[in-house]
Protein backbone atom coordinates (compact mmCIF):
# COMPACT_ATOMS: atom_id res chain seq x y z
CA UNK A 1 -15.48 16.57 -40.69
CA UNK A 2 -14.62 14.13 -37.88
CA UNK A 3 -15.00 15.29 -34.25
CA UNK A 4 -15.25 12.03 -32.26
CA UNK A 5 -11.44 12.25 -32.12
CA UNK A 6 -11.09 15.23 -30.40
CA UNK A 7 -13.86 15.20 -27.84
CA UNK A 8 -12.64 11.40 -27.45
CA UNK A 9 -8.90 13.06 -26.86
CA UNK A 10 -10.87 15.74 -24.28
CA UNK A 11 -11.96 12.90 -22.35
CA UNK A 12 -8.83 11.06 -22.22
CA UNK A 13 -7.20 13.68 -21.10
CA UNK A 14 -9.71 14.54 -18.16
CA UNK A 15 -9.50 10.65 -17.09
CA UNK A 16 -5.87 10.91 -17.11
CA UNK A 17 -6.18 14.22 -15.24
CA UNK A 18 -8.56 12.22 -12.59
CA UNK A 19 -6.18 9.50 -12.38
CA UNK A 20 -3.19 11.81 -11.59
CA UNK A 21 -5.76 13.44 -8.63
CA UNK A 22 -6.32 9.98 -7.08
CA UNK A 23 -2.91 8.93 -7.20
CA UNK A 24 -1.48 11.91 -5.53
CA UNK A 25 -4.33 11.54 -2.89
CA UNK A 26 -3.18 7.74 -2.65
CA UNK A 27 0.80 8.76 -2.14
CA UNK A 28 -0.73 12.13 0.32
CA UNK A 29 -2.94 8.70 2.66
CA UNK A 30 -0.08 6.63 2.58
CA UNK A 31 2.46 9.46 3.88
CA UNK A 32 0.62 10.79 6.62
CA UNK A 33 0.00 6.92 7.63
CA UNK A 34 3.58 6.56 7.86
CA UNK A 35 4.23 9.62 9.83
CA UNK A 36 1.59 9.73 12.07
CA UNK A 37 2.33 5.67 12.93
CA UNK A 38 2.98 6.61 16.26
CA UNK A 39 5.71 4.12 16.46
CA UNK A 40 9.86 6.04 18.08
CA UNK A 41 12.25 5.78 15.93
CA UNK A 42 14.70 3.80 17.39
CA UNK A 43 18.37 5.03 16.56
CA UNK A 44 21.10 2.46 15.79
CA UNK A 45 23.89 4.75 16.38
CA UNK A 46 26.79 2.74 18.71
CA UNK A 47 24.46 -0.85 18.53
CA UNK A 48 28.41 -2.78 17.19
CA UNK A 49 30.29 -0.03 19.81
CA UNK A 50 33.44 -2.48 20.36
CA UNK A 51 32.58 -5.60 17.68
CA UNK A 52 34.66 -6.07 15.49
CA UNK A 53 33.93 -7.40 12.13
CA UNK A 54 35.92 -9.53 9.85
CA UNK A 55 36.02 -10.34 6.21
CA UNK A 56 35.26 -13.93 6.75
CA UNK A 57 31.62 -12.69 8.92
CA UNK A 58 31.25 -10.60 5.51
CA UNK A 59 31.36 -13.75 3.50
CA UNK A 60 29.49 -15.68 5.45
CA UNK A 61 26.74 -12.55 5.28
CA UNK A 62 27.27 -12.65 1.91
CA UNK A 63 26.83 -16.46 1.41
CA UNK A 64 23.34 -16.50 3.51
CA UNK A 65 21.90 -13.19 1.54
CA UNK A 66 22.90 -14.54 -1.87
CA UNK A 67 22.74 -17.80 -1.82
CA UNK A 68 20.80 -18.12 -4.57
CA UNK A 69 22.19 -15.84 -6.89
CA UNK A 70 25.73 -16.10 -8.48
CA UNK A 71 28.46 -13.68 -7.17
């Protein structure tokens, strides 16, 4: 009888298990870095109050972003 497969599959499956531990520490660090920044949030709300906008500034936007890639 083979057992080297099985104990070979137990200790995959605690490595993945490990792996899965780490990475939800990594994602639990790099949240509580971003909230705890201690940079405002800055609201944008009423920044183009009065500008008006027209479909040849969208173009032009439009040219600069994607300049490189074919519309």
């Amino acid at each position: 009888m083979k057992h080297a497969p099985a104990k070979s599959t137990v200790d995959m499956l605690h490595k993945i298990e490990t792996i899965e531990k780490q990475v939800m520490g990594l994602k639990l660090s790099v949240l509580n870095k971003l909230a705890t920044s201690g940079r405002k949030v800055i609201s944008l709300k009423g920044i183009l109050k009065g500008v008006e906008i027209t479909e040849r500034d969208i173009a032009t936007a439009k040219k600069s972003l994607y300049s490189k890639v074919p519309l």
